[in-house]
Protein backbone atom coordinates (compact mmCIF):
# COMPACT_ATOMS: atom_id res chain seq x y z
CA UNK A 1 -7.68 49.75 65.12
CA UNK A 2 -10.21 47.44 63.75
CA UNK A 3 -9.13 43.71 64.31
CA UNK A 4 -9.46 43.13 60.09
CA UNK A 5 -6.18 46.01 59.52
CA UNK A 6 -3.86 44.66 62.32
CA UNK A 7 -2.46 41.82 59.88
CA UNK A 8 -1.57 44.74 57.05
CA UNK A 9 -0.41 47.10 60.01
CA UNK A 10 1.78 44.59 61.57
CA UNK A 11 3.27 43.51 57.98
CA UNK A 12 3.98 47.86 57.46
CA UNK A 13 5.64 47.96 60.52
CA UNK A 14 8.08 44.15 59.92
CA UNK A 15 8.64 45.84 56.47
CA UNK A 16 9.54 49.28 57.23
CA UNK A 17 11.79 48.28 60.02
CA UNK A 18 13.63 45.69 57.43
CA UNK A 19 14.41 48.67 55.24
CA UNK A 20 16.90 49.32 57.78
CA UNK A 21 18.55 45.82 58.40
CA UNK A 22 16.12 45.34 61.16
CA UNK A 23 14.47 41.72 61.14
CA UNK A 24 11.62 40.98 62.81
CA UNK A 25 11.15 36.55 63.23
CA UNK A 26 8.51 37.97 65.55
CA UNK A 27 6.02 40.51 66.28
CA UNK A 28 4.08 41.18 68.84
CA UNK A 29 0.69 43.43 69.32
CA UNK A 30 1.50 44.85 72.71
CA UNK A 31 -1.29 47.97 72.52
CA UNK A 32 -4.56 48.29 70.45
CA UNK A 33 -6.66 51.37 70.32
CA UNK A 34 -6.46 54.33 67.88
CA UNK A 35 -3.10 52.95 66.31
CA UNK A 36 -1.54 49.73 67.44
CA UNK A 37 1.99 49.17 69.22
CA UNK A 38 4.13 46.42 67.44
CA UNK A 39 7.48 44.78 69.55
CA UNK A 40 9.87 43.50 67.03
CA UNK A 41 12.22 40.94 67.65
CA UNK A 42 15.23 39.99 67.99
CA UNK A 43 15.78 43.65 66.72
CA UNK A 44 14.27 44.94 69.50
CA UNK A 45 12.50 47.88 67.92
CA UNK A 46 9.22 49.43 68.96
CA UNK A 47 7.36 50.16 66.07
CA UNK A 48 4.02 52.50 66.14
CA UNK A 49 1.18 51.98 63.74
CA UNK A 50 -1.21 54.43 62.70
CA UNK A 51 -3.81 54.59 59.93
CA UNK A 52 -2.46 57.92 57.85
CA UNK A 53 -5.24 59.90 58.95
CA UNK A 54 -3.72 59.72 62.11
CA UNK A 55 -0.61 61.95 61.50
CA UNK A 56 2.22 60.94 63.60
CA UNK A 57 4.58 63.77 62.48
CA UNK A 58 4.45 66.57 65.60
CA UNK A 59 5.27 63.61 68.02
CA UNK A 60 8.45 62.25 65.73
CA UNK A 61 9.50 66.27 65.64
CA UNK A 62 8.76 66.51 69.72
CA UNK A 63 10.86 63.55 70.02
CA UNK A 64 13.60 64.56 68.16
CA UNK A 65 13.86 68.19 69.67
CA UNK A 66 13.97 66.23 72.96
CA UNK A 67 16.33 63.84 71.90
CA UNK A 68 19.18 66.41 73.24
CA UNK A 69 17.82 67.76 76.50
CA UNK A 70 18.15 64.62 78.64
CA UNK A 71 14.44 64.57 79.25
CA UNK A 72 13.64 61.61 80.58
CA UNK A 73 11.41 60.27 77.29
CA UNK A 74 11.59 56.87 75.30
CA UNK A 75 13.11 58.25 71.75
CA UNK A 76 13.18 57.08 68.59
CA UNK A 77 14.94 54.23 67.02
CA UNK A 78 18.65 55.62 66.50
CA UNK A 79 19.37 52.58 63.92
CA UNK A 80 16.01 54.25 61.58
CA UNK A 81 15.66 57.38 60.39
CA UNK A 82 13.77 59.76 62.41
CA UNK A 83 10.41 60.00 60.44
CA UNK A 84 7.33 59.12 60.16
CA UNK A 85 6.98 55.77 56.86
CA UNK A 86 4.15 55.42 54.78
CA UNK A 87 3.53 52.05 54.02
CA UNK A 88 0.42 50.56 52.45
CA UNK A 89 -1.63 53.30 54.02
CA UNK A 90 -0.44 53.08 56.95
CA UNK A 91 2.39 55.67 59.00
CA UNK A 92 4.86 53.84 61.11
CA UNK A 93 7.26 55.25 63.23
CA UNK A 94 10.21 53.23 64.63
CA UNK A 95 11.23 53.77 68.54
CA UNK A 96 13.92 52.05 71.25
CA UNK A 97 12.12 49.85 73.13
CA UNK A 98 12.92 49.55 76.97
CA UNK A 99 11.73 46.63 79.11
CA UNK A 100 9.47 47.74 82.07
CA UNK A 101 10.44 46.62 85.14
CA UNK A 102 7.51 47.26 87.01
CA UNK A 103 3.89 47.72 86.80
CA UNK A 104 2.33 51.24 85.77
CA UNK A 105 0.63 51.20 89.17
CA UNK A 106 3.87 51.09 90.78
CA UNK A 107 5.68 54.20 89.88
CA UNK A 108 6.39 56.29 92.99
CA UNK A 109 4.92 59.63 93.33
CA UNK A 110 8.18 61.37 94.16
CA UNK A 111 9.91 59.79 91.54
CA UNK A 112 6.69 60.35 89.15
CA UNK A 113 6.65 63.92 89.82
CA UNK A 114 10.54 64.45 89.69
CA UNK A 115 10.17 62.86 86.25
CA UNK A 116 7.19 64.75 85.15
CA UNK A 117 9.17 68.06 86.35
CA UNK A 118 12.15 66.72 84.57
CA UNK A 119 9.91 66.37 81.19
CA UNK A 120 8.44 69.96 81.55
CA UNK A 121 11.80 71.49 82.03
CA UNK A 122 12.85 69.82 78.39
CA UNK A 123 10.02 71.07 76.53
CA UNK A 124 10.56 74.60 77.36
CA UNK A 125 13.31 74.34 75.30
CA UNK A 126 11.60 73.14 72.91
CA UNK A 127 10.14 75.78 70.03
CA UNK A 128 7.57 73.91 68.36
CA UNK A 129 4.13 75.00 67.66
CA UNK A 130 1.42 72.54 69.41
CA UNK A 131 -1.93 73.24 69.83
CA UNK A 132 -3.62 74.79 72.73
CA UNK A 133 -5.29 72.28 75.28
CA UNK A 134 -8.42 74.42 73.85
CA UNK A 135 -8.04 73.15 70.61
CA UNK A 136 -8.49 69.56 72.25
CA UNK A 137 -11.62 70.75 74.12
CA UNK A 138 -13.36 71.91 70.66
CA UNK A 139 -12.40 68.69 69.58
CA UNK A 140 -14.10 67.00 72.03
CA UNK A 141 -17.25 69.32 71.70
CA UNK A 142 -17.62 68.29 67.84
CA UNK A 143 -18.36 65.26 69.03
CA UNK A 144 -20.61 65.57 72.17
CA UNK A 145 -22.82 68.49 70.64
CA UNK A 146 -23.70 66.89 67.59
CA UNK A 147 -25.97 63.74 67.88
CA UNK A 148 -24.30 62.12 64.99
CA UNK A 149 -20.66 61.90 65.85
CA UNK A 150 -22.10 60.35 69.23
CA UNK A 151 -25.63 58.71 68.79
CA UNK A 152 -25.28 56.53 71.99
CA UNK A 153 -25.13 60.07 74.23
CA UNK A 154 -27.79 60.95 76.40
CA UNK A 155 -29.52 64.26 76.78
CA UNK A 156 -28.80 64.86 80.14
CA UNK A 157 -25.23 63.89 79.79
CA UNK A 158 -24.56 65.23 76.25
CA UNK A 159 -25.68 68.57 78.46
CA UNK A 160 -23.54 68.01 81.32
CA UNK A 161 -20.49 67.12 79.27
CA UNK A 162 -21.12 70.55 77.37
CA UNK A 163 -21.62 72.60 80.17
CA UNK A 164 -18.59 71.53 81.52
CA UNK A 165 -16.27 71.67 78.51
CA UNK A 166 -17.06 75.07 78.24
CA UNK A 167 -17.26 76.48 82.06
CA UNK A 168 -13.85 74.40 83.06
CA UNK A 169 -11.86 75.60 80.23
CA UNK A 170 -12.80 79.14 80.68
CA UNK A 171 -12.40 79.05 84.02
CA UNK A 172 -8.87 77.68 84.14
CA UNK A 173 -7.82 80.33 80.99
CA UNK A 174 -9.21 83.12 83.28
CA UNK A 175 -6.54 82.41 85.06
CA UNK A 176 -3.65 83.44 83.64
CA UNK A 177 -1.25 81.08 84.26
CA UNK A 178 2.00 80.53 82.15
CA UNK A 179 1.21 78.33 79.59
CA UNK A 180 3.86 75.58 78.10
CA UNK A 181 4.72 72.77 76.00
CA UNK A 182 3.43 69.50 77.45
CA UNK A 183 3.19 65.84 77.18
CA UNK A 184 -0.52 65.96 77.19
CA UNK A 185 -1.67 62.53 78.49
CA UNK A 186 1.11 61.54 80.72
CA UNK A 187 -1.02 59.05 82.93
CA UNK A 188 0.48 56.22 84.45
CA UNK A 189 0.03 53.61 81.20
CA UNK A 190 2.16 56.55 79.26
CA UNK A 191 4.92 56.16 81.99
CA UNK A 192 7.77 52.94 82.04
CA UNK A 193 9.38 52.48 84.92
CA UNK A 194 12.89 51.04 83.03
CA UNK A 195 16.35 50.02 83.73
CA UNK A 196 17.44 53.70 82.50
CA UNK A 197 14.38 55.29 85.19
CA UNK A 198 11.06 56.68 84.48
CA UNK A 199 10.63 57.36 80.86
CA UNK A 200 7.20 58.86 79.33
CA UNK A 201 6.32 57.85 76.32
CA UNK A 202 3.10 58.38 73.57
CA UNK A 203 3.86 62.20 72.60
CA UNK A 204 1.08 62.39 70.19
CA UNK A 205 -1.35 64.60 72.46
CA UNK A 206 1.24 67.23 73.08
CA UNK A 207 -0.11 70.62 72.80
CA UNK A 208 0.15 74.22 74.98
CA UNK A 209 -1.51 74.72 78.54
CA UNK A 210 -0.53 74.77 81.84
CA UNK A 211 1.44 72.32 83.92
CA UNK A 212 -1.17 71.23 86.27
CA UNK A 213 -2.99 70.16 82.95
CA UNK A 214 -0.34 67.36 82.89
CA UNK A 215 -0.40 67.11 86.52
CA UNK A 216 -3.90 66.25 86.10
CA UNK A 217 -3.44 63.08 84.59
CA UNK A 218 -1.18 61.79 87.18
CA UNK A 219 -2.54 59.88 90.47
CA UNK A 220 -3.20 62.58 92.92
CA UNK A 221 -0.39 61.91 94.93
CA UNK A 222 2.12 62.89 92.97
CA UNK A 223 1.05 66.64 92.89
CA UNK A 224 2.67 66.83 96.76
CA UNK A 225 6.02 65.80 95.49
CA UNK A 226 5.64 68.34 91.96
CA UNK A 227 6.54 72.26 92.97
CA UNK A 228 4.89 74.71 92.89
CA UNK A 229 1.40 73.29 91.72
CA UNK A 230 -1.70 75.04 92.09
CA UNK A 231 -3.93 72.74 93.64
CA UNK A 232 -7.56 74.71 92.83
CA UNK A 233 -6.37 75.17 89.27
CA UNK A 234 -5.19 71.31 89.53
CA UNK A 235 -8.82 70.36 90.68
CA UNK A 236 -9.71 72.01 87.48
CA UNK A 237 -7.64 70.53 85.04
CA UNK A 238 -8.81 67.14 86.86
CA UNK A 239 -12.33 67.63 85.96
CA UNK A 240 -11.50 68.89 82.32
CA UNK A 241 -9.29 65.68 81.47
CA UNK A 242 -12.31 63.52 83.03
CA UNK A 243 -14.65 65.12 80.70
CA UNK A 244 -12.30 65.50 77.84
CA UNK A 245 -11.93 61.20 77.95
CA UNK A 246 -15.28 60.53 78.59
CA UNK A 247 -16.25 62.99 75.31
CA UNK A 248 -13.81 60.39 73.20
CA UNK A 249 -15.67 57.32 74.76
CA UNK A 250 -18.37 58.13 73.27
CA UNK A 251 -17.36 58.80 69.77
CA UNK A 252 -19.22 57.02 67.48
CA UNK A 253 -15.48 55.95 66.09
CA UNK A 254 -13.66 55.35 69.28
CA UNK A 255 -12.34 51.88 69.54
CA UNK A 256 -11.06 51.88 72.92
CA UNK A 257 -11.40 48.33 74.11
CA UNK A 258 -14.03 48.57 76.78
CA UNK A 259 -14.25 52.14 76.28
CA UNK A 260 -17.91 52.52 77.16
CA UNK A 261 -17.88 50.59 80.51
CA UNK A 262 -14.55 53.21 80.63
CA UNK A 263 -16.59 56.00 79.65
CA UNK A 264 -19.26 55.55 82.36
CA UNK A 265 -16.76 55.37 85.44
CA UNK A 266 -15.38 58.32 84.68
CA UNK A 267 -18.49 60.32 83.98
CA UNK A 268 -20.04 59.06 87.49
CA UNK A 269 -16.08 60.79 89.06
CA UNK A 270 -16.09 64.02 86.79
CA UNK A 271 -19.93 64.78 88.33
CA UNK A 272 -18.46 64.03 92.24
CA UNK A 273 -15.58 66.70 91.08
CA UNK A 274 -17.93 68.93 89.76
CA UNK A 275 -20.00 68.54 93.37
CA UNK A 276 -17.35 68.78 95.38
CA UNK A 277 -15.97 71.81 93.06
CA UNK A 278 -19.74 73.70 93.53
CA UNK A 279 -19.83 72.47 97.36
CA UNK A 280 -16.29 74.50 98.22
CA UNK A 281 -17.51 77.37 95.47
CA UNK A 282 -20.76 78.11 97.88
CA UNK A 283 -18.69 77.82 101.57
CA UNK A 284 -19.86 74.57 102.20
CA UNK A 285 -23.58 75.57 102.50
């Protein structure tokens, strides 16, 4: 969110959350990017602000559908009702906020996995109609095939970054695996450790796919301790979700802080994946 709209989007969120008896002498930008993340105090509510382009309404519905399946997920704010508020263009959504009690780098990859598993078991229960991980992949080839949406793209990359949205997406649909609700992006920022465990949070990119398409996002360590993962279709969805957040990095629109520098790193990975990935293809020859 551009540094000009955080004033109005903190003022949406301290006003939507006093509709509800919730007072705010404080708040605190703890996130910036495509929406910003607001800590309210002493109420203690977690509020999430989004320009209303940027519908929040499948992750409120995820979120309450999960609310009942012991899932281990931060939910929404039980004092608020569960919606998504429009407030001087803006949406806000009002969640419980927990207290990490240690860094994102720290999560153990048992207890990552467990919790991942945990998640997946709680959204096949759930009966809601995300997209299709393809859906996020045309997305992300809107922007990298046309010049416009993503001026600052190189030839040679803006080919590369084609090629393999199309080739690694096929290839994983071909196949066949079960396909299921998932988080989407649960990487370690998108994971608290908290006094009541690991809890994900950030269901916005929730849509259809396999597992190891969430598995992906995790360090690579934790795929030992998750069961039953495919590891060549993991190596797959590794390379897609490089290429899929490298595509948003360089969005004309993306305001990622540091997102280019980002952008880069992960570019200079997805090609040693796609090496290594052509190297084991050919026998090692």
């Amino acid at each position: 969110m551009k540094d000009t709209e955080i004033p109005r989007a903190v003022a949406a969120a301290v006003d939507t959350a006093a509709e509800y008896g919730l007072g705010a002498d404080d708040a605190a930008v703890l996130h910036n990017s495509n929406r910003i993340v607001v800590l309210l105090r002493p109420s203690g509510v977690l509020a999430r602000v989004a320009p209303l382009a940027h519908r929040l309404d499948s992750e409120v519905e995820i979120a309450r559908r999960l609310a009942g399946t012991g899932s281990p997920v931060a939910g929404l704010d039980p004092r608020a009702e569960p919606r998504v508020h429009v407030r001087d263009g803006f949406a806000v959504t009002l969640w419980t906020y927990h207290e990490p009690t240690a860094a994102p780098e720290k999560h153990p990859p048992a207890a990552y996995a467990d919790a991942l598993a945990r998640l997946h078991a709680g959204l096949r229960r759930v009966d809601f109609a995300a997209p299709h991980f393809t859906d996020r992949v045309a997305d992300a080839l809107r922007v990298v095939e046309d010049p416009a949406a993503s001026p600052d793209l190189g030839a040679a990359e803006r080919a590369l970054l084609t090629g393999t949205l199309h080739g690694i997406s096929h290839a994983i649909l071909d196949r066949g695996t079960r396909q299921q609700l998932l988080h989407g992006e649960p990487h370690p920022g998108n994971l608290l450790a908290t006094a009541d465990g690991l809890l994900f949070i950030d269901l916005e990119t929730a849509c259809r796919g396999p597992v190891e398409f969430d598995l992906a996002h995790a360090p690579e360590d934790v795929a030992a301790h998750y069961p039953g993962a495919d590891s060549g279709l993991l190596a797959d969805c590794r390379i897609l979700s490089l290429a899929l957040a490298v595509s948003w990095r360089w969005d004309r629109d993306d305001q990622l802080p540091d997102g280019r520098r980002r952008g880069r790193e992960w570019l200079a990975q997805m090609q040693a994946d796609l090496d290594r990935r052509e190297h084991a293809a050919g026998g090692g020859h």
